[in-house]
C-alpha atoms as a PDB file:
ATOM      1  CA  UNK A   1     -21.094  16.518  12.533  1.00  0.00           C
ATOM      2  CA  UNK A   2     -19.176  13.294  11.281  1.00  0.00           C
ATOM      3  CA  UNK A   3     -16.398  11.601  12.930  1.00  0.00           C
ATOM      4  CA  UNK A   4     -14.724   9.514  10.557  1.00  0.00           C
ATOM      5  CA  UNK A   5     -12.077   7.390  11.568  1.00  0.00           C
ATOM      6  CA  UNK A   6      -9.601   5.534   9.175  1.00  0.00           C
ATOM      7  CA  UNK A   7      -7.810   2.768   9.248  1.00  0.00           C
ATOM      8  CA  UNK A   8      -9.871   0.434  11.485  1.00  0.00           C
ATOM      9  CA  UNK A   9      -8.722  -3.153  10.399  1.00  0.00           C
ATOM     10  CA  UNK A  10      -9.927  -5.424  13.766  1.00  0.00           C
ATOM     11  CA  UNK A  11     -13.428  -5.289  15.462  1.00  0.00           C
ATOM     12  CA  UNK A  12     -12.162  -4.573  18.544  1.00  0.00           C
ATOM     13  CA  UNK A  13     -10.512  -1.529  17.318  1.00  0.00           C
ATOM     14  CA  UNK A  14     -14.314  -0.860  15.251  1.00  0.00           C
ATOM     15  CA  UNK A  15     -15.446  -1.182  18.681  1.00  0.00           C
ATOM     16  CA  UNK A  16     -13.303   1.257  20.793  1.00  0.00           C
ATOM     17  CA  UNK A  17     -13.684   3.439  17.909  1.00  0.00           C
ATOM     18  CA  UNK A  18     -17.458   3.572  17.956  1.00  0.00           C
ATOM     19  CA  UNK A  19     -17.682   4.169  22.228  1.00  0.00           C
ATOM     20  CA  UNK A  20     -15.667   6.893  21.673  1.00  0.00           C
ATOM     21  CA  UNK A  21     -17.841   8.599  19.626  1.00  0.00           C
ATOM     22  CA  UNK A  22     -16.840   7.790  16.148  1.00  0.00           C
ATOM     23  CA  UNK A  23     -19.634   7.761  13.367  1.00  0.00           C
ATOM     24  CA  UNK A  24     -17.856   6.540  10.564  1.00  0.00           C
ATOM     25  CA  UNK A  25     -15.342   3.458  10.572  1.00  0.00           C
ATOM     26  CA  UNK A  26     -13.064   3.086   7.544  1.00  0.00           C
ATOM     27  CA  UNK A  27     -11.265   0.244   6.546  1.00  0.00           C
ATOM     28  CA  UNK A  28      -9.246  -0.705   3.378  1.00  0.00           C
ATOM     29  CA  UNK A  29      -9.081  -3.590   1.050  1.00  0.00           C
ATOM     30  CA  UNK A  30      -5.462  -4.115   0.293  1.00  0.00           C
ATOM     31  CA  UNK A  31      -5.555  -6.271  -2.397  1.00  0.00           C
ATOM     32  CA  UNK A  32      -7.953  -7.267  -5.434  1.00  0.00           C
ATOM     33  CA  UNK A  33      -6.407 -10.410  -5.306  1.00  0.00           C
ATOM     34  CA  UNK A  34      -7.014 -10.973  -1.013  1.00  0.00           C
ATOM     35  CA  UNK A  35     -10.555  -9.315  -1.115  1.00  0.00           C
ATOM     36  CA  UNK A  36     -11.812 -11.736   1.504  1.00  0.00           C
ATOM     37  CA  UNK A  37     -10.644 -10.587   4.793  1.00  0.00           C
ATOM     38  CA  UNK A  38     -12.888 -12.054   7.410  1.00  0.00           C
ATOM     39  CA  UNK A  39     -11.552  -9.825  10.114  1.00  0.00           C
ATOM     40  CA  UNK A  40     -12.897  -6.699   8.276  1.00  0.00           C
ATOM     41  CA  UNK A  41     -16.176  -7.887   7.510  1.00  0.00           C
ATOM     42  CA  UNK A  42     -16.618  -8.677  11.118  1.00  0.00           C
ATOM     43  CA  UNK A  43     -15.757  -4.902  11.389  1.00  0.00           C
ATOM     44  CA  UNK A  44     -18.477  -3.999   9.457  1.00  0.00           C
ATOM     45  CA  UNK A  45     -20.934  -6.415  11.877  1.00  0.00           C
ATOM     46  CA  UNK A  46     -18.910  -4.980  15.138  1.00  0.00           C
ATOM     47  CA  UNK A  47     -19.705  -1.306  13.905  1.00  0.00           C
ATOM     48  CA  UNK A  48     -23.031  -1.616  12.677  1.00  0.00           C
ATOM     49  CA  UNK A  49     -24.251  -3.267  15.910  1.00  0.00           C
ATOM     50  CA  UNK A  50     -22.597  -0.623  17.932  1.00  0.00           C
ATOM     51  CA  UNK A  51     -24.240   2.117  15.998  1.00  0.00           C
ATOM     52  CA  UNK A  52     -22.085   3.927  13.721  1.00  0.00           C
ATOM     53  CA  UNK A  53     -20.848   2.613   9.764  1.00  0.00           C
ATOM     54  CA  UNK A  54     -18.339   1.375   7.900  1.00  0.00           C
ATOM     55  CA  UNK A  55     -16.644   2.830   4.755  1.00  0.00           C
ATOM     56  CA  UNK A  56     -14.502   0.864   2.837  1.00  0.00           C
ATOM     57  CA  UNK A  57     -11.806   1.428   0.664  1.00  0.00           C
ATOM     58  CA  UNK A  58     -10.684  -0.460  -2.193  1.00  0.00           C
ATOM     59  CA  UNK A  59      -7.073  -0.391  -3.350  1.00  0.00           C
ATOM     60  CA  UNK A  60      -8.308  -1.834  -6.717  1.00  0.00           C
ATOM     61  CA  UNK A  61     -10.702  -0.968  -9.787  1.00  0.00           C
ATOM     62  CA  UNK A  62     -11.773  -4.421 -11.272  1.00  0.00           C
ATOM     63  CA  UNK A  63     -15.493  -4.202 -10.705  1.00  0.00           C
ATOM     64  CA  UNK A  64     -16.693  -7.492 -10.770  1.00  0.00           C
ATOM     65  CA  UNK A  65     -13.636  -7.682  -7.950  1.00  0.00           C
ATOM     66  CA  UNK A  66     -15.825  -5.052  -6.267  1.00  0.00           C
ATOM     67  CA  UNK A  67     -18.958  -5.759  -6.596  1.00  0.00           C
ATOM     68  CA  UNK A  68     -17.961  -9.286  -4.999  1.00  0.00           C
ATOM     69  CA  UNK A  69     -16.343  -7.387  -2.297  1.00  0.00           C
ATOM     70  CA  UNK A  70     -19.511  -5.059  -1.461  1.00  0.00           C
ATOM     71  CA  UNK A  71     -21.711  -8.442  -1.474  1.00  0.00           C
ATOM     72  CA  UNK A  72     -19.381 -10.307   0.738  1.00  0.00           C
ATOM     73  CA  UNK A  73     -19.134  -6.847   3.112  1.00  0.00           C
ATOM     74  CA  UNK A  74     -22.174  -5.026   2.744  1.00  0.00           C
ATOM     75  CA  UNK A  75     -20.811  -1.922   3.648  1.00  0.00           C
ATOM     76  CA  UNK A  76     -22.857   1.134   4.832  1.00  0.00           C
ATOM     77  CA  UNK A  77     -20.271   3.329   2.477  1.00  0.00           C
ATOM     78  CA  UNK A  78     -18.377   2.579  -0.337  1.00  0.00           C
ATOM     79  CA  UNK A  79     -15.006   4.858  -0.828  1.00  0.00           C
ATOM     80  CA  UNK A  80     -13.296   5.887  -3.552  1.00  0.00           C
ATOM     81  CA  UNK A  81      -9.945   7.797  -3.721  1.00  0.00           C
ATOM     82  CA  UNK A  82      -8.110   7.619  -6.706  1.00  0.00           C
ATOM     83  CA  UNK A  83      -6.086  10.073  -7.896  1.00  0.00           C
ATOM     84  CA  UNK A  84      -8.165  12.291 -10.024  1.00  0.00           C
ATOM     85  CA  UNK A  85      -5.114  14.624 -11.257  1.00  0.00           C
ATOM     86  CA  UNK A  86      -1.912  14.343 -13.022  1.00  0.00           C
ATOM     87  CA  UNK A  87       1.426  15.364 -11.615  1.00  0.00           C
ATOM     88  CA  UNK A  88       0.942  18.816 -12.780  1.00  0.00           C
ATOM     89  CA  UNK A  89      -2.774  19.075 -11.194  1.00  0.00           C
ATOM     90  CA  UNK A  90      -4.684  19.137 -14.301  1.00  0.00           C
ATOM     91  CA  UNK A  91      -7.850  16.978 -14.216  1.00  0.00           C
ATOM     92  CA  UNK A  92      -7.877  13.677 -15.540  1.00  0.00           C
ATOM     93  CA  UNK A  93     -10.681  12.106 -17.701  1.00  0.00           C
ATOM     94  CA  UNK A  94     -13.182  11.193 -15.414  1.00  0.00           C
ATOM     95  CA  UNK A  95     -15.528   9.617 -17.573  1.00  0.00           C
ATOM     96  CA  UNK A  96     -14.622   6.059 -16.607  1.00  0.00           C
ATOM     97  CA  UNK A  97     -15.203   7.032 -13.190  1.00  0.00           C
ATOM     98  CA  UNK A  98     -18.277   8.218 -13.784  1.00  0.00           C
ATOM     99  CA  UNK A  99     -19.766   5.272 -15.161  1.00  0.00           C
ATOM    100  CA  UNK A 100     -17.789   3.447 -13.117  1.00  0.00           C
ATOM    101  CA  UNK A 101     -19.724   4.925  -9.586  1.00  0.00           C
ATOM    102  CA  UNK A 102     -23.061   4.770 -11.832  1.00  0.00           C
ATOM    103  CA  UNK A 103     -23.186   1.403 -12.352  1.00  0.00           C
ATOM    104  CA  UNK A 104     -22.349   0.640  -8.415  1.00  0.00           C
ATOM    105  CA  UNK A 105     -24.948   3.324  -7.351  1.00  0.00           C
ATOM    106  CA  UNK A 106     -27.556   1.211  -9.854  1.00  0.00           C
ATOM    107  CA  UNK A 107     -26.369  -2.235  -8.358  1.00  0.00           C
ATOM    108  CA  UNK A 108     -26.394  -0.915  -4.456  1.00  0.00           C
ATOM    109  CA  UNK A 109     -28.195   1.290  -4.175  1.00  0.00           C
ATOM    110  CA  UNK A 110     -28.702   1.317  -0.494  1.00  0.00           C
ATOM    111  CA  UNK A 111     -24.565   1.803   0.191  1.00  0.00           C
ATOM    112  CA  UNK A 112     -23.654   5.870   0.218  1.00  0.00           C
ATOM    113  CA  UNK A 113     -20.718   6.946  -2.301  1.00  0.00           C
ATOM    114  CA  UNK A 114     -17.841   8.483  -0.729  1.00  0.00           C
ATOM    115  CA  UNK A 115     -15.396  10.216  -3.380  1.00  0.00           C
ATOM    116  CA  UNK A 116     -11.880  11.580  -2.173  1.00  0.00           C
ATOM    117  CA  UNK A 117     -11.159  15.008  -3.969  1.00  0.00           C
ATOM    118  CA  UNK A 118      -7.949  16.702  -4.184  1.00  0.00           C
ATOM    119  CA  UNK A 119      -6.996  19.554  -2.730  1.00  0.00           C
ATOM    120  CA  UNK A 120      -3.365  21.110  -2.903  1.00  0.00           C
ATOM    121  CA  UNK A 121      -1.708  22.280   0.162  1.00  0.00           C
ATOM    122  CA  UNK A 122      -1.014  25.970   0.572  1.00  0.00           C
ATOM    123  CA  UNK A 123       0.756  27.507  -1.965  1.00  0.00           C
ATOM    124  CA  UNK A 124       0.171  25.389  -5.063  1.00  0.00           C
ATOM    125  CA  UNK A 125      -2.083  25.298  -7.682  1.00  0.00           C
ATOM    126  CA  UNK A 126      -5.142  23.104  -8.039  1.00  0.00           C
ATOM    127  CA  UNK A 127      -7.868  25.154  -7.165  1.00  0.00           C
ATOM    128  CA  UNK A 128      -9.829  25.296 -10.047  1.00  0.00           C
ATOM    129  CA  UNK A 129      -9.491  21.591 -10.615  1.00  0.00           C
ATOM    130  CA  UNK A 130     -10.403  20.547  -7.360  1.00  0.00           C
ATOM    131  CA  UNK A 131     -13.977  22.443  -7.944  1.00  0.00           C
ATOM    132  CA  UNK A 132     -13.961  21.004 -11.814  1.00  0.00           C
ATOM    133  CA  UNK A 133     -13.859  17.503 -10.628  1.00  0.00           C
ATOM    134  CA  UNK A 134     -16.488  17.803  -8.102  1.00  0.00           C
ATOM    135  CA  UNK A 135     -18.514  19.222 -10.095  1.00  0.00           C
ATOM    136  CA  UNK A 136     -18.252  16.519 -12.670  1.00  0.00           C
ATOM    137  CA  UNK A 137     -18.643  13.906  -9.897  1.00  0.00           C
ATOM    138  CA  UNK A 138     -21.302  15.369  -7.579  1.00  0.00           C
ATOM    139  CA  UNK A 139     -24.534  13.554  -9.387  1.00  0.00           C
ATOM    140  CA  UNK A 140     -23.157  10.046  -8.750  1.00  0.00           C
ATOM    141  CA  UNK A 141     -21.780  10.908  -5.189  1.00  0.00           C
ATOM    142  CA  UNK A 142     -23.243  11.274  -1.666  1.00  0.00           C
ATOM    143  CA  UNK A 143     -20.162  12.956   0.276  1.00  0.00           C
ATOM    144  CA  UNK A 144     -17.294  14.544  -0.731  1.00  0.00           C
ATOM    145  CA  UNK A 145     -13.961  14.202   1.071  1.00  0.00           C
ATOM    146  CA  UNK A 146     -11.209  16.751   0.605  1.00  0.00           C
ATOM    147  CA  UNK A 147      -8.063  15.224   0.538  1.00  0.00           C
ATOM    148  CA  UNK A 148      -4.344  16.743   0.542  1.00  0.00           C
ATOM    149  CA  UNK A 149      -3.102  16.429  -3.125  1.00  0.00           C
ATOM    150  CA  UNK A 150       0.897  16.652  -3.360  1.00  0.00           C
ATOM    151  CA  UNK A 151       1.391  15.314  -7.036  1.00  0.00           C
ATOM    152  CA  UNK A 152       3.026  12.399  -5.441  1.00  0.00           C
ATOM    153  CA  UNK A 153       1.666  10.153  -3.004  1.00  0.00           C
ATOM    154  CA  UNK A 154       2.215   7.702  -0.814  1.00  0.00           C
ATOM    155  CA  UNK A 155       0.258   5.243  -2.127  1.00  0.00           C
ATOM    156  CA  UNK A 156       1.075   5.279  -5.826  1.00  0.00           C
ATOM    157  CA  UNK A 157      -2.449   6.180  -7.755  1.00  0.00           C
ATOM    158  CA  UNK A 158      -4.508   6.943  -4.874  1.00  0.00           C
ATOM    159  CA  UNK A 159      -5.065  10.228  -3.075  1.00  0.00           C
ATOM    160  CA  UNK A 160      -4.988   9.742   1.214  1.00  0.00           C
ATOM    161  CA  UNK A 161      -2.529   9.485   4.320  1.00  0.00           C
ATOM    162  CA  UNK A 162      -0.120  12.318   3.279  1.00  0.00           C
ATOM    163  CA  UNK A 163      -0.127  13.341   6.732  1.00  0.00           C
ATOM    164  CA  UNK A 164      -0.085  17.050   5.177  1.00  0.00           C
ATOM    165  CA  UNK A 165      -3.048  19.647   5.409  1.00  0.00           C
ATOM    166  CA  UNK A 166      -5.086  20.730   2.831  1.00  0.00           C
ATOM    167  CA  UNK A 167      -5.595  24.257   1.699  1.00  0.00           C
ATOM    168  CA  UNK A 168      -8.225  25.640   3.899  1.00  0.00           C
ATOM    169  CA  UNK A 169      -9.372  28.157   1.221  1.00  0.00           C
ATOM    170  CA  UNK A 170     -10.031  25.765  -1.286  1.00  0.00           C
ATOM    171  CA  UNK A 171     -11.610  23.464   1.021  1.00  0.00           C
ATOM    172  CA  UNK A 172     -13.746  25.859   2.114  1.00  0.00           C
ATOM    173  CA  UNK A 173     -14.582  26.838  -1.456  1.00  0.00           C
ATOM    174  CA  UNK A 174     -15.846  23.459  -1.915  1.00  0.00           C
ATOM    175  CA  UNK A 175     -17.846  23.058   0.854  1.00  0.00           C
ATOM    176  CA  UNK A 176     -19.697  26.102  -0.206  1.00  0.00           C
ATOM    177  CA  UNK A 177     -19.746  24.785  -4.311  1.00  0.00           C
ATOM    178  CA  UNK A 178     -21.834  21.249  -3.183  1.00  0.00           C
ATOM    179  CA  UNK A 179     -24.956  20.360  -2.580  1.00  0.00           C
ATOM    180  CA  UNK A 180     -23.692  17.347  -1.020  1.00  0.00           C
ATOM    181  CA  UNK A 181     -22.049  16.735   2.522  1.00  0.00           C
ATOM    182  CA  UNK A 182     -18.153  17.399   2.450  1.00  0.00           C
ATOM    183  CA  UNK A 183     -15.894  15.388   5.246  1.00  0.00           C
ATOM    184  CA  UNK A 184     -12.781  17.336   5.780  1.00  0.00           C
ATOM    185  CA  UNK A 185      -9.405  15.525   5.615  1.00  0.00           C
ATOM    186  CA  UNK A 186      -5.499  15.914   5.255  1.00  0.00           C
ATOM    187  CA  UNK A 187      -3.275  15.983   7.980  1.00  0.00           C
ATOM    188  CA  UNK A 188      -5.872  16.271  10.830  1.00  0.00           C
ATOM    189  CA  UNK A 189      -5.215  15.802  14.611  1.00  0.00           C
ATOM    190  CA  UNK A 190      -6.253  16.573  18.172  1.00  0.00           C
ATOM    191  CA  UNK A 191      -4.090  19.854  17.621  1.00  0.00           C
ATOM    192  CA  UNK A 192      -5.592  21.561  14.659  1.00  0.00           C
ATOM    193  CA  UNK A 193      -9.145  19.778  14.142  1.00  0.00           C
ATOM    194  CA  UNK A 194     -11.068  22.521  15.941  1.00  0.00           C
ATOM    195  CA  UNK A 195      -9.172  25.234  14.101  1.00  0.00           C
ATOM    196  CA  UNK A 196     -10.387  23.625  10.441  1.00  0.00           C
ATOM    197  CA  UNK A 197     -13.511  23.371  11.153  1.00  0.00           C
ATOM    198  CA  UNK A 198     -14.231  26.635  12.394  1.00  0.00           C
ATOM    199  CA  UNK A 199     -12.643  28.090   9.264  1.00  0.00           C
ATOM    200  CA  UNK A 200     -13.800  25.166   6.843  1.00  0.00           C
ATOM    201  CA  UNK A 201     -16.937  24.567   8.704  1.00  0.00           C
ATOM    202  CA  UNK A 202     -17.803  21.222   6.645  1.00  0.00           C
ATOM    203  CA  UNK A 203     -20.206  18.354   7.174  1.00  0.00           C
ATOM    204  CA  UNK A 204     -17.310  15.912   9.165  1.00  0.00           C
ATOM    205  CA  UNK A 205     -14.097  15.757   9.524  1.00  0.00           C
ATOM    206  CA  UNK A 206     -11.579  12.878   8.913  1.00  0.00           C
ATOM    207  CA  UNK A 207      -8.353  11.468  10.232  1.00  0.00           C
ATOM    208  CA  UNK A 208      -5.731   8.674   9.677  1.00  0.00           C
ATOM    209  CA  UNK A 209      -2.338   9.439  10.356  1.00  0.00           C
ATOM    210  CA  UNK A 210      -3.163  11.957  12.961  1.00  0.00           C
ATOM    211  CA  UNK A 211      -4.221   9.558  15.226  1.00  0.00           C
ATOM    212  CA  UNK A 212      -1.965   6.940  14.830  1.00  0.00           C
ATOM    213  CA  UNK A 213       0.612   5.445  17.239  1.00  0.00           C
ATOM    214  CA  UNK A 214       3.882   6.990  16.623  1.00  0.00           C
ATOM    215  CA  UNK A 215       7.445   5.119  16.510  1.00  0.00           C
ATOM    216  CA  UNK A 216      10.820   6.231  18.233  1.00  0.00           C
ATOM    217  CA  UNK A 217      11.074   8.759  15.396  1.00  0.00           C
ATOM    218  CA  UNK A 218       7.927  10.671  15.772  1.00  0.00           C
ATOM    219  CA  UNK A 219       6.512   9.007  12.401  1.00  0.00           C
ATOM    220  CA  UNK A 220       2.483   7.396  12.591  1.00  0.00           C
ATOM    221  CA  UNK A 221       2.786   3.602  12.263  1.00  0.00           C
ATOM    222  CA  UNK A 222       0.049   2.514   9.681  1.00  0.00           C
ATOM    223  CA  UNK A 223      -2.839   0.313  11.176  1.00  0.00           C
ATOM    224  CA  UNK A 224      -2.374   1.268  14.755  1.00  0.00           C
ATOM    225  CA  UNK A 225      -4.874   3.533  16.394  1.00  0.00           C
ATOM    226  CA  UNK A 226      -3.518   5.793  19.577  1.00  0.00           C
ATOM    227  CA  UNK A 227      -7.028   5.984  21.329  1.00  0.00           C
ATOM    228  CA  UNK A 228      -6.253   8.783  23.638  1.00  0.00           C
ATOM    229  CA  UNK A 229      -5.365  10.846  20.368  1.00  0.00           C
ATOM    230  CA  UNK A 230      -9.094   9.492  18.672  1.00  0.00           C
ATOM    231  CA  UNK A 231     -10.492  10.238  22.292  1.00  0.00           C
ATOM    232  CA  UNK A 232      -9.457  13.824  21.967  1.00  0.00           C
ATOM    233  CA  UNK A 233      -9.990  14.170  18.569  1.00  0.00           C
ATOM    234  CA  UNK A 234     -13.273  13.371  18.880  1.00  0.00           C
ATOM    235  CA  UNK A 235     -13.508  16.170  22.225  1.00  0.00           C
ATOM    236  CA  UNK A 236     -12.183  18.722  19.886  1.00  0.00           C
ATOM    237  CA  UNK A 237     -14.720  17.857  17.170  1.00  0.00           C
ATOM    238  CA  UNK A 238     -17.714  17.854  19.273  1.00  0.00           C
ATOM    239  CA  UNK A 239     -16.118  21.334  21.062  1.00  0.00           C
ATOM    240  CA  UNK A 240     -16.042  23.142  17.356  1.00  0.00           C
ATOM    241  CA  UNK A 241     -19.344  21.673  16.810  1.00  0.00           C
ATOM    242  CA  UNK A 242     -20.203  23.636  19.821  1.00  0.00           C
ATOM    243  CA  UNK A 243     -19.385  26.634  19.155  1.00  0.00           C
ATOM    244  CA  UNK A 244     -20.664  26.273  15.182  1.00  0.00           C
ATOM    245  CA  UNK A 245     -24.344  26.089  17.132  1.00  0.00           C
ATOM    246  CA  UNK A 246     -23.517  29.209  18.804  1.00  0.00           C
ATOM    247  CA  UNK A 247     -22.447  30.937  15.802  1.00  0.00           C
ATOM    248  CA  UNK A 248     -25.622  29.781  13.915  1.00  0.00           C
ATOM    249  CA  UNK A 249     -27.740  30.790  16.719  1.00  0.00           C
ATOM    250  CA  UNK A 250     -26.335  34.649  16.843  1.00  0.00           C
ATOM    251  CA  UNK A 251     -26.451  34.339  12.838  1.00  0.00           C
ATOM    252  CA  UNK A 252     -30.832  33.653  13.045  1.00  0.00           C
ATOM    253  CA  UNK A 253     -30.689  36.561  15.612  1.00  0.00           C
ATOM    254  CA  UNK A 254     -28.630  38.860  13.281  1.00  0.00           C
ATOM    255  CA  UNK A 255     -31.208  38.134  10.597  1.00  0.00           C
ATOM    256  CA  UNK A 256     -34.132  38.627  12.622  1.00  0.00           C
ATOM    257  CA  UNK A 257     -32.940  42.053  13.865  1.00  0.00           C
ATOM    258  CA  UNK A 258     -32.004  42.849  10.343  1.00  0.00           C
ATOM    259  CA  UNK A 259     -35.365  41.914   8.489  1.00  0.00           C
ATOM    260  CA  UNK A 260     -37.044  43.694  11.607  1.00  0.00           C
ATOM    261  CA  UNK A 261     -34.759  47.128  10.359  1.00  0.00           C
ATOM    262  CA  UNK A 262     -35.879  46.809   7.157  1.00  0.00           C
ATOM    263  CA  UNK A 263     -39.296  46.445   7.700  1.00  0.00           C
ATOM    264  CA  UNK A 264     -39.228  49.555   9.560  1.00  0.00           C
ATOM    265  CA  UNK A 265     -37.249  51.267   6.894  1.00  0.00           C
ATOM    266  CA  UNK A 266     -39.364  50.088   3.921  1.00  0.00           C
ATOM    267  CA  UNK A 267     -42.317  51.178   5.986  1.00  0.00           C
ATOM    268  CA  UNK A 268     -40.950  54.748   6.598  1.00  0.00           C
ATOM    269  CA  UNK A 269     -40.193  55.421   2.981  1.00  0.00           C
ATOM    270  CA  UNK A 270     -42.408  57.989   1.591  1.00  0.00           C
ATOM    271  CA  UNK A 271     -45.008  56.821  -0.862  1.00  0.00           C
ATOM    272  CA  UNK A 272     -42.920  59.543  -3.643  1.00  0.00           C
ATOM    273  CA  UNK A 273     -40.079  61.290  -3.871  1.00  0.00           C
ATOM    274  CA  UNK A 274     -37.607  58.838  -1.999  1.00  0.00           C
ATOM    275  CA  UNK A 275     -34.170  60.006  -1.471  1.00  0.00           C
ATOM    276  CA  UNK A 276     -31.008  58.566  -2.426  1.00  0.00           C
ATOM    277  CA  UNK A 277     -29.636  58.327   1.080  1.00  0.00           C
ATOM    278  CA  UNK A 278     -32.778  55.953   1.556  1.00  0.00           C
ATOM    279  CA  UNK A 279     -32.564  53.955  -0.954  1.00  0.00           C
ATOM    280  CA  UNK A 280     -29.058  53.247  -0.228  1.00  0.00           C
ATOM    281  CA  UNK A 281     -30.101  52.322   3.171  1.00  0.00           C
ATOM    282  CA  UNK A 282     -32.446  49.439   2.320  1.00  0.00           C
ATOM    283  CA  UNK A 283     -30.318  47.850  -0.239  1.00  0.00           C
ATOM    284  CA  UNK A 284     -27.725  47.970   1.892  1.00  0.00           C
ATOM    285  CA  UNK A 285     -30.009  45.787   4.708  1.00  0.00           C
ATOM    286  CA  UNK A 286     -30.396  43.670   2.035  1.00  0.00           C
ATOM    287  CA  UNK A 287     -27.353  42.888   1.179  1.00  0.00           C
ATOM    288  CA  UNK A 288     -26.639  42.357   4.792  1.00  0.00           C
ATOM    289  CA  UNK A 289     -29.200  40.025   4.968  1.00  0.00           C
ATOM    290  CA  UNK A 290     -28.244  38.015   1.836  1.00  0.00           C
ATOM    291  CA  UNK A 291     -24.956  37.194   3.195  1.00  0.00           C
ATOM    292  CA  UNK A 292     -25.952  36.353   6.789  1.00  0.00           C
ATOM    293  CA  UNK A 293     -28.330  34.071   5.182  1.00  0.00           C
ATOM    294  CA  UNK A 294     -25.402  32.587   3.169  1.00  0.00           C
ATOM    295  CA  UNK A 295     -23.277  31.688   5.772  1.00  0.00           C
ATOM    296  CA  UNK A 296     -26.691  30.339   8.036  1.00  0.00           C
ATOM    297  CA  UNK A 297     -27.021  27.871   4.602  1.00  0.00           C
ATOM    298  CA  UNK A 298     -22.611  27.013   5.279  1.00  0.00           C
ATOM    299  CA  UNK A 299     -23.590  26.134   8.725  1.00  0.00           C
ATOM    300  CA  UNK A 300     -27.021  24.323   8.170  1.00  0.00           C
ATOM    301  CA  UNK A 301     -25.191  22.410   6.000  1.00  0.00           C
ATOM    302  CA  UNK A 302     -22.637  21.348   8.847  1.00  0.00           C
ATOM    303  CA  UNK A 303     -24.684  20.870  11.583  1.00  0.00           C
ATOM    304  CA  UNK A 304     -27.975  20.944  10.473  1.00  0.00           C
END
């Protein structure tokens, strides 16, 4: 299950980050204008070597900008989170985007896709959009990351670092809707990261302001890491992914003993003349089995 930690701007935070346990290291490009941040591609070097990747984020959308950006870095993952919804939460036009990811997918195509998708917290509406534009997005995408949407965010045009959770619901609607991997995000921490994935149950989970330092006032300070938080969110992570195995190993046993009862059951039913009662019996085994192998396929998906 992915770790993915954002946002890593020094290699010795890459570093700390990575012997912790983290799999993915984000980092964001601030500027189209200051693209060249040695510091962060030595990030990229720092994390590789240590075994995990980076993702970056650009906070621009010129792509010749980019595409000098992803030569400079070479990145293992590319991510893009701009805001894919209007103020009211109905879907933009996505076809820019679309050819947009294409033609970086054609250029590089060794560097993974990330795309942020919105997701509304609790309450509001959004859910159908939220599956609309992943749909739309999937075939030029390799994971998905649900984000909190609020209609306003902090950084103006780009979905990320709300600090608020996303509706578990619709998340877990579409983790279920993708064939790709989906990375969990919005308002994660050490104290509710094991509680969304167990109900989510996604490919990896994500966090920014979570496990930030905190000022006087309680409020995450941007760019500073609190590495006992990322130490224990990473515990908690590897704890739900724990008990996910478990669950998937009593699901294969459930099926087992299920297929085994209808096997017996089909075999017992007369060659003529089969009753109601029986019939009802064996369908209902079967529709047992259908959805214990549906959630098996949720948790293959997550853990493999």
């Amino acid at each position: 299950m992915i770790v993915q930690i954002y946002e890593i701007q020094t290699p010795e935070e890459a570093e700390r980050c990575v012997a912790l346990g983290v799999d993915h290291v984000g980092s964001v490009l601030l500027s189209g204008e200051e693209w060249r941040v040695p510091a962060l591609r030595e990030v990229v070097r720092v994390t590789e070597a240590a075994g995990g990747k980076n993702s970056l984020i650009p906070l621009f959308a010129d792509q010749e900008t980019l595409f000098r950006a992803l030569d400079f870095y070479r990145p293992a993952l590319i991510h893009f989170c701009e805001s894919l919804l209007d103020e009211d939460g109905t879907a933009r036009s996505l076809d820019g985007l679309l050819e947009y990811q294409s033609r970086v997918k054609e250029r590089y195509p060794e560097i993974g896709i990330i795309r942020s998708i919105p997701v509304p917290e609790s309450g509001h509406r959004g859910e159908a959009a939220s599956l609309q534009v992943a749909r739309e997005l999937e075939p030029v995408t390799d994971f998905f990351l649900a984000d909190t949407w609020l209609g306003g965010e902090p950084v103006a045009g780009y979905i990320g670092i709300t600090g608020k959770t996303a509706d578990r619901k619709i998340a877990a609607d579409l983790v279920n809707s993708c064939r790709i991997p989906v990375i969990l995000a919005g308002g994660l921490s050490p104290e509710n990261v094991y509680e969304a994935l167990l109900k989510v149950v996604p490919a990896g989970v994500d966090s920014c302001t979570g496990t930030n330092v905190t000022d006087p006032h309680g409020s995450p300070v941007r760019f500073r890491k609190d590495f006992d938080r990322v130490a224990r969110f990473v515990r908690e992570v590897r704890r739900a992914e724990a008990e996910l195995r478990d669950r998937k190993k009593e699901q294969e046993a459930a099926i087992a003993r299920a297929r085994e009862e209808l096997r017996e059951r089909e075999a017992a039913l007369p060659a003529h003349s089969v009753r109601p009662h029986q019939l009802m019996a064996v369908e209902a085994l079967e529709e047992e089995i259908s959805a214990l192998e549906h959630s098996l396929r949720s948790l293959q998906k997550a853990i493999g």
